[in-house]
C-alpha atoms as a PDB file:
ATOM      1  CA  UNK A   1      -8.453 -16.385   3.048  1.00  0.00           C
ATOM      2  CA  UNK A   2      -6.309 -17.696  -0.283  1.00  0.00           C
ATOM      3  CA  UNK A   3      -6.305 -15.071  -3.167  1.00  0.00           C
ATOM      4  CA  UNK A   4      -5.974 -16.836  -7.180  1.00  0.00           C
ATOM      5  CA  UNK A   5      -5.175 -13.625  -8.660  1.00  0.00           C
ATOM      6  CA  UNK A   6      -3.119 -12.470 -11.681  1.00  0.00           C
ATOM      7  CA  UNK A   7      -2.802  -8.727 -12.702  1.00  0.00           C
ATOM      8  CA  UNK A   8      -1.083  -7.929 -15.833  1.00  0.00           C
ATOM      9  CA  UNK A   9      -1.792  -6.259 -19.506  1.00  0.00           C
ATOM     10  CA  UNK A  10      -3.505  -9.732 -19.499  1.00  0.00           C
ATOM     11  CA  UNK A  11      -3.220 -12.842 -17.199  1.00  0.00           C
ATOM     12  CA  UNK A  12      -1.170 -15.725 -19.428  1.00  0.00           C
ATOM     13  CA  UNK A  13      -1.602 -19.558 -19.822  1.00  0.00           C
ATOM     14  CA  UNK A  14       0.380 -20.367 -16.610  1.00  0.00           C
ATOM     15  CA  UNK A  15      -1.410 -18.115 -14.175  1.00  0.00           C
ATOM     16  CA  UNK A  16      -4.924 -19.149 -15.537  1.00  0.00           C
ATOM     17  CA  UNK A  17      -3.919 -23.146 -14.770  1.00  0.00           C
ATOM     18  CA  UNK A  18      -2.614 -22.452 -11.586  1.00  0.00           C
ATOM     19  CA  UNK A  19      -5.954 -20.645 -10.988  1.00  0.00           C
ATOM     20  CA  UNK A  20      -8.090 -23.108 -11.959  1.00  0.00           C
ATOM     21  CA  UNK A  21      -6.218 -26.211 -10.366  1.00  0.00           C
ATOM     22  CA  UNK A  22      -6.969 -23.658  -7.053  1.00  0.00           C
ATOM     23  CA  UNK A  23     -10.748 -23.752  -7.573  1.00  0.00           C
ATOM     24  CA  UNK A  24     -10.258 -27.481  -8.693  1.00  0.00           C
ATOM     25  CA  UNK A  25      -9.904 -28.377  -4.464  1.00  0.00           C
ATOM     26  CA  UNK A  26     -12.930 -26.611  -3.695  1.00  0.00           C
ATOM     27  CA  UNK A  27     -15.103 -26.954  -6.395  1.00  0.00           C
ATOM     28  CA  UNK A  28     -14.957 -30.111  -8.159  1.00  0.00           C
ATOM     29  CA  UNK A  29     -17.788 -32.755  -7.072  1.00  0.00           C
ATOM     30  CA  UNK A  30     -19.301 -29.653  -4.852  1.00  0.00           C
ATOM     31  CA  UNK A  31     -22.915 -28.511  -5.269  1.00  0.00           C
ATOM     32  CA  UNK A  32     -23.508 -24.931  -6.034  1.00  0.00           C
ATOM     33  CA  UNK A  33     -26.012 -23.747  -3.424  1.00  0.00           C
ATOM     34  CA  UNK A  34     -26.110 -20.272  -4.285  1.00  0.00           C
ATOM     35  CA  UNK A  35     -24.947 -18.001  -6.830  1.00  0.00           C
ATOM     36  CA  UNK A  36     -25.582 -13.963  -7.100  1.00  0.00           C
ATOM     37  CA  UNK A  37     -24.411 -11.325  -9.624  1.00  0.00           C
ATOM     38  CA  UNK A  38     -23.515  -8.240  -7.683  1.00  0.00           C
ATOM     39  CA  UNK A  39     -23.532  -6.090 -10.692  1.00  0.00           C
ATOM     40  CA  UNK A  40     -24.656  -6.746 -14.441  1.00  0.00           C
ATOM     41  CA  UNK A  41     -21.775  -6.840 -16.300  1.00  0.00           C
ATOM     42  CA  UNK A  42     -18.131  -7.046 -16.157  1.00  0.00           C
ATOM     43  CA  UNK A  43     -16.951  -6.264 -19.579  1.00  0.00           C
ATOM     44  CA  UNK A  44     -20.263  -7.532 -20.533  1.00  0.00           C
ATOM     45  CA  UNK A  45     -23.558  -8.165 -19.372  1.00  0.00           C
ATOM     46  CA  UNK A  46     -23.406 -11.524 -16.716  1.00  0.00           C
ATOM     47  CA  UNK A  47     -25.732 -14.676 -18.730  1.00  0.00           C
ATOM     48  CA  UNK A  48     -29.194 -13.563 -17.677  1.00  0.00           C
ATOM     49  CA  UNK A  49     -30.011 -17.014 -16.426  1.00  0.00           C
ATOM     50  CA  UNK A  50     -26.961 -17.927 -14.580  1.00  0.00           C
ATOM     51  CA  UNK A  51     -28.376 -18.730 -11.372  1.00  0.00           C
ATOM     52  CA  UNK A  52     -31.316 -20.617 -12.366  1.00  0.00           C
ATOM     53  CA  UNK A  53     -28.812 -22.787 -14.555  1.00  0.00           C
ATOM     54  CA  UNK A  54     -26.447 -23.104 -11.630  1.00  0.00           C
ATOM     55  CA  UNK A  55     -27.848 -23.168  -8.472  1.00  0.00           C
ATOM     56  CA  UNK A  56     -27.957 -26.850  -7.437  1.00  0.00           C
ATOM     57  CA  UNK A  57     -25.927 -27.929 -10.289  1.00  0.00           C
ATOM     58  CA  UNK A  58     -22.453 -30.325  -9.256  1.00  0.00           C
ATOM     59  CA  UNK A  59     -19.393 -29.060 -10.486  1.00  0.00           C
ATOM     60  CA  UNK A  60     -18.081 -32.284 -12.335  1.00  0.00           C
ATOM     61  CA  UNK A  61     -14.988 -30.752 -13.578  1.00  0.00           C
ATOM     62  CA  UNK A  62     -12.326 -27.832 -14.486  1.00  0.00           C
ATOM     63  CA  UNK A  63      -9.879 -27.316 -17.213  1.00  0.00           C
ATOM     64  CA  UNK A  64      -8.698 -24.336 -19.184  1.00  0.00           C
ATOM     65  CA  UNK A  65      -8.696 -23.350 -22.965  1.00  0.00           C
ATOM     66  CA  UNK A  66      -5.986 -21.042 -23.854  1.00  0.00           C
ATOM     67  CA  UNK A  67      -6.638 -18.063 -21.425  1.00  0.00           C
ATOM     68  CA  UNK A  68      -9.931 -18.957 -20.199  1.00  0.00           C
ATOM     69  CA  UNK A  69     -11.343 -20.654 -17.070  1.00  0.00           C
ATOM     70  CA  UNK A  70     -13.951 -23.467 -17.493  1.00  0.00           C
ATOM     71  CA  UNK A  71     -16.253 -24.948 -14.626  1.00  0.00           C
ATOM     72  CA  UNK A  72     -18.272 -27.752 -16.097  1.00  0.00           C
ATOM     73  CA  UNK A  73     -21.484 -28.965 -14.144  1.00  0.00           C
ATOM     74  CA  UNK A  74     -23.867 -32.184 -14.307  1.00  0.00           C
ATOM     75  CA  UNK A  75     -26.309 -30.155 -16.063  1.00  0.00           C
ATOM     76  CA  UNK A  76     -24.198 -30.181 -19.526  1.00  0.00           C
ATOM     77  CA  UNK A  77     -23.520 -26.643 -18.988  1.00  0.00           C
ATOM     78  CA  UNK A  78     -19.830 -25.087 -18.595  1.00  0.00           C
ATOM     79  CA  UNK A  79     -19.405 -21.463 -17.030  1.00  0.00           C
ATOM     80  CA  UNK A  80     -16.404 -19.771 -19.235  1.00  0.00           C
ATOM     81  CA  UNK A  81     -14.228 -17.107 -17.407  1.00  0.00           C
ATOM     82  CA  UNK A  82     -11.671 -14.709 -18.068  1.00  0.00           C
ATOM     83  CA  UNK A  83     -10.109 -12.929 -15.433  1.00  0.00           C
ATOM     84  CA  UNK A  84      -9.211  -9.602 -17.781  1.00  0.00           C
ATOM     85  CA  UNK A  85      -6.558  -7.764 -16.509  1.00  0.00           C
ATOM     86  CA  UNK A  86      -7.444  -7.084 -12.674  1.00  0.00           C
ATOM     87  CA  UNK A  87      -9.388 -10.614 -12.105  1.00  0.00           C
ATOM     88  CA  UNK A  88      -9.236 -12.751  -9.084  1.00  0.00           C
ATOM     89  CA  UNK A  89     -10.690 -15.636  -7.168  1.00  0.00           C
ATOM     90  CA  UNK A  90     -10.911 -15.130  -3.198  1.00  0.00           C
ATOM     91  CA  UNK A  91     -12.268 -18.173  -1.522  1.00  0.00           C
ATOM     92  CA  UNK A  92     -13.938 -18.414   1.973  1.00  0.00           C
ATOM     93  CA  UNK A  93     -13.148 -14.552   2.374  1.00  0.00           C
ATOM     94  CA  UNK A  94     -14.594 -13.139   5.655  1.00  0.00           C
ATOM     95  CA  UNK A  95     -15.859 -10.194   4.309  1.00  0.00           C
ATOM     96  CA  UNK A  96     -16.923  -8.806   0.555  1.00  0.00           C
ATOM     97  CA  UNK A  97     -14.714  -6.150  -0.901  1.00  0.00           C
ATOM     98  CA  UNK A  98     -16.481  -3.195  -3.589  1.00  0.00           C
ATOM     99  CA  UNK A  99     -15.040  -5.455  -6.701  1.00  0.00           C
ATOM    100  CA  UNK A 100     -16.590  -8.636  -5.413  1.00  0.00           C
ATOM    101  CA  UNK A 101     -18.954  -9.162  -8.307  1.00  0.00           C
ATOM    102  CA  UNK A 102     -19.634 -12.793  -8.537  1.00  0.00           C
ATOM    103  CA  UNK A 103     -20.644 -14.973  -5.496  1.00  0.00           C
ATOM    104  CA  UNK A 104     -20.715 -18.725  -5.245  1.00  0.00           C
ATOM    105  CA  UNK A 105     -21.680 -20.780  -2.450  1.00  0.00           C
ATOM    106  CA  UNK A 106     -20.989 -25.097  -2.554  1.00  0.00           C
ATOM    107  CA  UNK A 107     -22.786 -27.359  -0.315  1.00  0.00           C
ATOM    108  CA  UNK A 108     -19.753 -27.971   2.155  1.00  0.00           C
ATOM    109  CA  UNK A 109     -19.583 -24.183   3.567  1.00  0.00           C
ATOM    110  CA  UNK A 110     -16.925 -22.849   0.704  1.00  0.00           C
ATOM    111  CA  UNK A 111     -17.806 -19.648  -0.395  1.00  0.00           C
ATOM    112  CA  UNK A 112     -15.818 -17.332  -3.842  1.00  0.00           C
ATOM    113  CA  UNK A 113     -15.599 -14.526  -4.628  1.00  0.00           C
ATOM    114  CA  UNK A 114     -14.396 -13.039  -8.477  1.00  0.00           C
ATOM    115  CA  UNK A 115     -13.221  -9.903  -7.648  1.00  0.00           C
ATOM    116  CA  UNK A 116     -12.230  -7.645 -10.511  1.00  0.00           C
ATOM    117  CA  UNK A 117     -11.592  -3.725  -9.656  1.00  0.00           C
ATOM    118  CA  UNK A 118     -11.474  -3.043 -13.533  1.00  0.00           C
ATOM    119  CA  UNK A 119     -13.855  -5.311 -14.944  1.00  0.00           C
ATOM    120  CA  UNK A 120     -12.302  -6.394 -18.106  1.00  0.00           C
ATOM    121  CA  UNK A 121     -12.897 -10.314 -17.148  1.00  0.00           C
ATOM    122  CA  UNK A 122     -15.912 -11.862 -18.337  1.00  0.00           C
ATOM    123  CA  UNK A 123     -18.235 -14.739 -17.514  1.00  0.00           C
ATOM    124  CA  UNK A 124     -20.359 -16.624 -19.818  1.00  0.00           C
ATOM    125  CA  UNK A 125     -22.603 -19.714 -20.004  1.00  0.00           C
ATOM    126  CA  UNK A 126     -22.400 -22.170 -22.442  1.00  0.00           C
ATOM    127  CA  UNK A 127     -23.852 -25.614 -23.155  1.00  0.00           C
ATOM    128  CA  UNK A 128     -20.900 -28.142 -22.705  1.00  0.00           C
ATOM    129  CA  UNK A 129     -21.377 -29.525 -25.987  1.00  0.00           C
ATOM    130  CA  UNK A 130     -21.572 -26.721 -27.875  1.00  0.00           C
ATOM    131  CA  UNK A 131     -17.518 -25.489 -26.321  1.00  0.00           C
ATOM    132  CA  UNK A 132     -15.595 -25.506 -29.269  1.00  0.00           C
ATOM    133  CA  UNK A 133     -18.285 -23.688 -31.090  1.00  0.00           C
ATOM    134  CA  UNK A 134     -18.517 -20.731 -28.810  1.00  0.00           C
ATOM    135  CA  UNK A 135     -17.170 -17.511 -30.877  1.00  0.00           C
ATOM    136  CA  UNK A 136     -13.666 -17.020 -29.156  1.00  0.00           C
ATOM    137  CA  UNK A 137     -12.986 -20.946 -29.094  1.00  0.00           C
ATOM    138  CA  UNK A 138     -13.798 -21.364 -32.453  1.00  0.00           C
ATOM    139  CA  UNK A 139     -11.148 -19.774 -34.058  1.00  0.00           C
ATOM    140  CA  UNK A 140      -8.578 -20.430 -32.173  1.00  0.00           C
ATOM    141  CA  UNK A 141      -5.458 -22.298 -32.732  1.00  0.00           C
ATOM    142  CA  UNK A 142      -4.134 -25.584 -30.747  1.00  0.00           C
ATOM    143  CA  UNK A 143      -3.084 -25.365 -27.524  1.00  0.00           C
ATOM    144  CA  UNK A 144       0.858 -24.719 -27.116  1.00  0.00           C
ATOM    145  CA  UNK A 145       1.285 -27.048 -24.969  1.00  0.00           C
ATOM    146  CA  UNK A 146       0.225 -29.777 -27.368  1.00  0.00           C
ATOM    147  CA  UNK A 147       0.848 -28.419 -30.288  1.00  0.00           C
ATOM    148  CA  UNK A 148       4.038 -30.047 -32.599  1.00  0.00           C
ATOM    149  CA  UNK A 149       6.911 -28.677 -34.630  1.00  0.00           C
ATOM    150  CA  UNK A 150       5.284 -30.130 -37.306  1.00  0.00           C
ATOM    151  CA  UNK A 151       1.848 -28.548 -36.819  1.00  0.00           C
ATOM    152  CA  UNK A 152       3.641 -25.059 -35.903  1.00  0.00           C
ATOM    153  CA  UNK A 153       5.211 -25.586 -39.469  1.00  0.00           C
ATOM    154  CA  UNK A 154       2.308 -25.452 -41.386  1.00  0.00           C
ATOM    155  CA  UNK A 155       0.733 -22.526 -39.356  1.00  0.00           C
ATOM    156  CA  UNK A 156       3.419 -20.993 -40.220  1.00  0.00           C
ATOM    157  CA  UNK A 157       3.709 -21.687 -44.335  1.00  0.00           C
ATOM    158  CA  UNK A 158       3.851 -18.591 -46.181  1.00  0.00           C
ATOM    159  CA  UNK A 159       3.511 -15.844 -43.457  1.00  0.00           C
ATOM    160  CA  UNK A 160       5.829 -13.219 -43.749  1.00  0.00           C
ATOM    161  CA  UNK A 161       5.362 -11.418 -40.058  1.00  0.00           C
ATOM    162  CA  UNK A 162       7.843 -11.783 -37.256  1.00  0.00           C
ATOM    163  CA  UNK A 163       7.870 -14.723 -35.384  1.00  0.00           C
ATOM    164  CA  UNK A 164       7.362 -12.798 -32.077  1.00  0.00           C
ATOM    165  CA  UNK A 165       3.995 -11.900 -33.265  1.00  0.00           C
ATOM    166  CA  UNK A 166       2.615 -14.874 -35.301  1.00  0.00           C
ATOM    167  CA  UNK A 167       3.180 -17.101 -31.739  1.00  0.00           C
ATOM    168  CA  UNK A 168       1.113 -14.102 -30.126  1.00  0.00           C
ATOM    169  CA  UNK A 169      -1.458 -14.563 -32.074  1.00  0.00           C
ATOM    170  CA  UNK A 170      -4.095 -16.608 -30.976  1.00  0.00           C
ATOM    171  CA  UNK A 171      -5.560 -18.226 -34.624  1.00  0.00           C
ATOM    172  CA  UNK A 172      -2.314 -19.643 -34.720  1.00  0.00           C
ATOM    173  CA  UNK A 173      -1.462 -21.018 -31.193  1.00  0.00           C
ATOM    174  CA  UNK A 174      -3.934 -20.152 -28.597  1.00  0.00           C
ATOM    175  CA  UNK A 175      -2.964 -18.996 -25.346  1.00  0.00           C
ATOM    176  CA  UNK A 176       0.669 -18.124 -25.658  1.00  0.00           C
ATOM    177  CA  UNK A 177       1.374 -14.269 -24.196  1.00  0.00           C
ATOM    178  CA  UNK A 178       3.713 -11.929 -24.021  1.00  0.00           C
ATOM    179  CA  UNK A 179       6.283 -13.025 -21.367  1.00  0.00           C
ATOM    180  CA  UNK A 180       6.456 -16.530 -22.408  1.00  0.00           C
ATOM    181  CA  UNK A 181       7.116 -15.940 -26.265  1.00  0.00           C
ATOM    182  CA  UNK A 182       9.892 -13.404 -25.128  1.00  0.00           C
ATOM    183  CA  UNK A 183      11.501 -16.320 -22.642  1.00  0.00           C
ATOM    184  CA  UNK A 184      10.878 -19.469 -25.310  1.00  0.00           C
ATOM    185  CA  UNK A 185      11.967 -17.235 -28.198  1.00  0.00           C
ATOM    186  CA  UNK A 186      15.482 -17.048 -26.362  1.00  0.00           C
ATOM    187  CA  UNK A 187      15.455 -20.493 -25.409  1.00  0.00           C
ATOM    188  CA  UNK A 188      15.428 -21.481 -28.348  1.00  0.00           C
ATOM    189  CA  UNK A 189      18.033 -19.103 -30.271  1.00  0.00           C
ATOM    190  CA  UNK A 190      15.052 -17.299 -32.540  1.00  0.00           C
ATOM    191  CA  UNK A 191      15.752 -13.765 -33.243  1.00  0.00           C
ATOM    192  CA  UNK A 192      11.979 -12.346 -32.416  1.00  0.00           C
ATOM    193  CA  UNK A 193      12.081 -10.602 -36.118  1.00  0.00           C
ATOM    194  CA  UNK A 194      12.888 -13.791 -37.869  1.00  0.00           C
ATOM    195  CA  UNK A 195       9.986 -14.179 -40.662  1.00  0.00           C
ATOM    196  CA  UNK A 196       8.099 -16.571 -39.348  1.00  0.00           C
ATOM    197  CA  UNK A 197       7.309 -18.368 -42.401  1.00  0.00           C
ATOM    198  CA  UNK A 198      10.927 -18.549 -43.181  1.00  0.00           C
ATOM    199  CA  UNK A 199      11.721 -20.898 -39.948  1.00  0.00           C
ATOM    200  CA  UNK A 200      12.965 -24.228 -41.131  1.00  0.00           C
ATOM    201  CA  UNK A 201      11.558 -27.287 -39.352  1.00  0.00           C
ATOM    202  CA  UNK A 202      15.326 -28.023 -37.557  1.00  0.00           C
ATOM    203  CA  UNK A 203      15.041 -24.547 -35.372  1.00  0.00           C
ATOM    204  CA  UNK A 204      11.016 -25.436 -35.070  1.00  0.00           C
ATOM    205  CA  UNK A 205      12.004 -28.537 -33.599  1.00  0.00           C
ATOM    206  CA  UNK A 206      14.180 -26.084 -30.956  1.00  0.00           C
ATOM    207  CA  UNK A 207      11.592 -23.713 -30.831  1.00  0.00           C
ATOM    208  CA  UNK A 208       8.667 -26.166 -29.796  1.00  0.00           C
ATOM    209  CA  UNK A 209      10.196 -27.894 -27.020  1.00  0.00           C
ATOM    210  CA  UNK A 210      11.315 -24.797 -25.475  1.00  0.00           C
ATOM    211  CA  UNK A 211       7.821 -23.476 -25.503  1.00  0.00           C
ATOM    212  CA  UNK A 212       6.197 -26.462 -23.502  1.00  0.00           C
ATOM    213  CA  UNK A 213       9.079 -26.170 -20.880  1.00  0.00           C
ATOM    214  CA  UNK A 214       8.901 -22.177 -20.432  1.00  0.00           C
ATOM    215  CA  UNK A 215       5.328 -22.990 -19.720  1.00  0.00           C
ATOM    216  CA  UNK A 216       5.742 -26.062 -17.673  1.00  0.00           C
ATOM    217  CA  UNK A 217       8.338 -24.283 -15.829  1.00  0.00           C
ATOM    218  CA  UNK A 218       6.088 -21.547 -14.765  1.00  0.00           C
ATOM    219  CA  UNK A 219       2.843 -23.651 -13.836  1.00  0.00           C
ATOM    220  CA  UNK A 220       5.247 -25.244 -11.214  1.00  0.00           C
ATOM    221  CA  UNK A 221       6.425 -22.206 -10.324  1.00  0.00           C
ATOM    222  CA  UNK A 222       2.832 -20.919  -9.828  1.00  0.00           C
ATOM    223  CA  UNK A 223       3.130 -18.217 -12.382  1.00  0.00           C
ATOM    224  CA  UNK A 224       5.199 -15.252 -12.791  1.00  0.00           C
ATOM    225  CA  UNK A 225       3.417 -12.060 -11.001  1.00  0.00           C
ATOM    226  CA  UNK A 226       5.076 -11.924  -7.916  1.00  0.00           C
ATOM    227  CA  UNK A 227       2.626  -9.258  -6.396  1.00  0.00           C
ATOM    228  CA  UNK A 228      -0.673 -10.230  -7.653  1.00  0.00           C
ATOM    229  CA  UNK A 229      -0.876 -14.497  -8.108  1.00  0.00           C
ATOM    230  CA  UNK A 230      -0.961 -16.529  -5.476  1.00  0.00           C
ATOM    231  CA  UNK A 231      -1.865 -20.283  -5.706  1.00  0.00           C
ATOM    232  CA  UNK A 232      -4.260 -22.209  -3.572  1.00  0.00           C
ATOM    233  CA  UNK A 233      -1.964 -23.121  -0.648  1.00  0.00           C
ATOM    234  CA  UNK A 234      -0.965 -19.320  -0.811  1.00  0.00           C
ATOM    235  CA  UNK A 235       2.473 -19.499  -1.941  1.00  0.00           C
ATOM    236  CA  UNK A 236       3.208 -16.654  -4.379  1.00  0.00           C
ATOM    237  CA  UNK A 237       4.713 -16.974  -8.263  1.00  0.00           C
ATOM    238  CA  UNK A 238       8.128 -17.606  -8.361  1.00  0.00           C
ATOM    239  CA  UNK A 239       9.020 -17.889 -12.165  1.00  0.00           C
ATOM    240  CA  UNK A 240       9.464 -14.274 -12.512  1.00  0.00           C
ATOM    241  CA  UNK A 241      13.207 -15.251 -10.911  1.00  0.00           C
ATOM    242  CA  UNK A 242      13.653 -17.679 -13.439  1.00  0.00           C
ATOM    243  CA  UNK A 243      13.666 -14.811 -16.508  1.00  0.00           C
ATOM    244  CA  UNK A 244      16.692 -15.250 -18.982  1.00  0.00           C
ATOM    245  CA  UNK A 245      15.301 -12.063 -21.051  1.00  0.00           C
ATOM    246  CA  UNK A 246      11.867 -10.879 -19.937  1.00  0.00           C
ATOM    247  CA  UNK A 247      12.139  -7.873 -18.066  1.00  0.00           C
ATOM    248  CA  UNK A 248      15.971  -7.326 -18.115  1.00  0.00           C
ATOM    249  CA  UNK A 249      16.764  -4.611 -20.366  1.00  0.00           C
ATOM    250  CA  UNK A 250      20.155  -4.071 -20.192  1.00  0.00           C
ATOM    251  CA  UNK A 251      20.914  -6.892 -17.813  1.00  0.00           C
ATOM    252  CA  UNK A 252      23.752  -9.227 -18.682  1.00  0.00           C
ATOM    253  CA  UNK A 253      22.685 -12.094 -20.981  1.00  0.00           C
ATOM    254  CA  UNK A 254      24.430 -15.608 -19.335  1.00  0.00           C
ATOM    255  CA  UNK A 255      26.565 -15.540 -22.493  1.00  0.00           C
ATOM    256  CA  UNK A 256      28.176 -12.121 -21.652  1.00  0.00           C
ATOM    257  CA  UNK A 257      25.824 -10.461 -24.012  1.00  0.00           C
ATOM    258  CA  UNK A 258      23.686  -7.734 -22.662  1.00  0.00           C
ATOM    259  CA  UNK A 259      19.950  -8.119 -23.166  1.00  0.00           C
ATOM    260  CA  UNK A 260      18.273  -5.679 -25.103  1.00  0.00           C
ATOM    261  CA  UNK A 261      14.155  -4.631 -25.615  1.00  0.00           C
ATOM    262  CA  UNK A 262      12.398  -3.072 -28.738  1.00  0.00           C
ATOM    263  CA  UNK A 263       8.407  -2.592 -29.015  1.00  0.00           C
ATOM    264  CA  UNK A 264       6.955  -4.765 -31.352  1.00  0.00           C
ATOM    265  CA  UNK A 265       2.716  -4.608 -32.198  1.00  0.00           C
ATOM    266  CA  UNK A 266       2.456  -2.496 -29.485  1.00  0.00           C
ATOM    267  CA  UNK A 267       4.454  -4.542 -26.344  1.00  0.00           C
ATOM    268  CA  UNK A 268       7.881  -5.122 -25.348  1.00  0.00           C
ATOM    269  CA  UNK A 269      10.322  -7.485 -26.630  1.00  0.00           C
ATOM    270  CA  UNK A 270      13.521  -8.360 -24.895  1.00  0.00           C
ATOM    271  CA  UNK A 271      16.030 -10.570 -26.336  1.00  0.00           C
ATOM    272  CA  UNK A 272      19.406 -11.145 -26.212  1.00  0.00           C
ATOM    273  CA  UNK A 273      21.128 -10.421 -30.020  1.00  0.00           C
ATOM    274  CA  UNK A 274      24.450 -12.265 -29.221  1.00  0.00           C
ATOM    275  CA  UNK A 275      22.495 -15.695 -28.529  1.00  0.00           C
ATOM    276  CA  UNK A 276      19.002 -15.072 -30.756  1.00  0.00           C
ATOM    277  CA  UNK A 277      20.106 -15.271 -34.587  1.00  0.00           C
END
């Protein structure tokens, strides 16, 4: 039985691509054969017509957006989900477990299971065309791993919060979290209570690149939740050994500094203030 899972305050950009290139190898060109809600809601009510507009549909591709799931079928619909903070995917398990609350069958014998004890994930149904009009999708910013120094620039004009929080929120780049600021952040020598507005385009050009690598890094790595996320072949996240800052309070910095950690909007930063200026 392989487990995608993630559990964290919320699952992050890496662990959400790992999980869907996981249902990518037994999904994509499969029929769906069955499909059953176990429950009406997770943290809302499961699309009403969900199995009529799935069963028998092809799965003709998978992709992500920001911190989202989608499964795209031949009938021009794409299921969103969201795997909260307690989600999972278990494929061809032997036997259901309480939190199994979504089922899918394909037409070569795979069955999956989302399991999610909490239910703060979600599932939703929406007509492939109409994606980047769906509520959350609309207002969200580029993706961070295409997004430029440029483009962050402008985002940026004229806002007078921390950086730390301004690449946290979504408007602005979508699908950046917690961890991954906190690592890029130090990467790239940005004090997390630099004004974000006041960033010149030089350090941007720093800051940028180190943001598509942290992330990079990790989606090799399979994620960061050493516990909880394991990829398709079953091999476990390893980035979480890869943390300069995240995680380290008090920890020796690799310039002799000693990393420190403040709460900002509510979560933890951790920087080092010998190398982040």
């Amino acid at each position: 039985m392989l487990r995608l899972r993630h559990i964290a305050a919320m699952p992050e950009l890496p662990e959400v691509e790992t999980t869907v290139r996981g249902l990518s190898h037994v999904l994509k060109g499969r029929r769906i054969v069955r499909i059953e809600a176990r429950r009406a809601d997770l943290r809302r009510s499961f699309p009403k017509d969900l199995g009529q507009r799935l069963t028998g549909a092809k799965v003709i591709g998978l992709g992500r957006r920001a911190k989202y799931g989608l499964i795209q079928t031949d009938r021009e619909d794409t299921m969103i989900f969201h795997l909260g903070m307690s989600g999972s995917w278990r494929i061809n398990h032997s036997n259901l477990e309480k939190h199994d609350h979504l089922l899918l069958e394909t037409d070569d014998g795979n069955r999956l299971a989302l399991n999610d004890p909490r239910r703060f994930g979600s599932v939703d149904l929406v007509p492939t065309n109409q994606l980047s009009e769906w509520p959350a999708f609309k207002v969200m910013g580029p993706e961070p791993l295409d997004i430029t120094p440029e483009e962050l620039k402008r985002r940026l004009a004229g806002r007078t919060a921390p950086i730390k929080l301004l690449l946290l929120d979504q408007k602005i780049i979508a699908g950046l979290g917690n961890i991954y600021v906190c690592e890029a952040l130090f990467r790239a020598g940005v004090h997390p209570k630099r004004v974000g507005g006041s960033l010149s385009l030089d350090r941007l050009r720093r800051l940028v690149p180190a943001i598509h690598d942290v992330l990079d890094e990790a989606i090799s790595a399979g994620g960061s939740t050493l516990k909880d996320f394991a990829a398709p072949d079953g091999e476990l996240g390893y980035f979480s050994k890869s943390f300069s800052v995240y995680d380290r309070e008090g920890q020796p910095c690799s310039c002799g500094g000693v990393v420190k950690r403040f709460v900002q909007g509510g979560r933890s930063t951790f920087y080092c203030p010998r190398c982040q200026r």
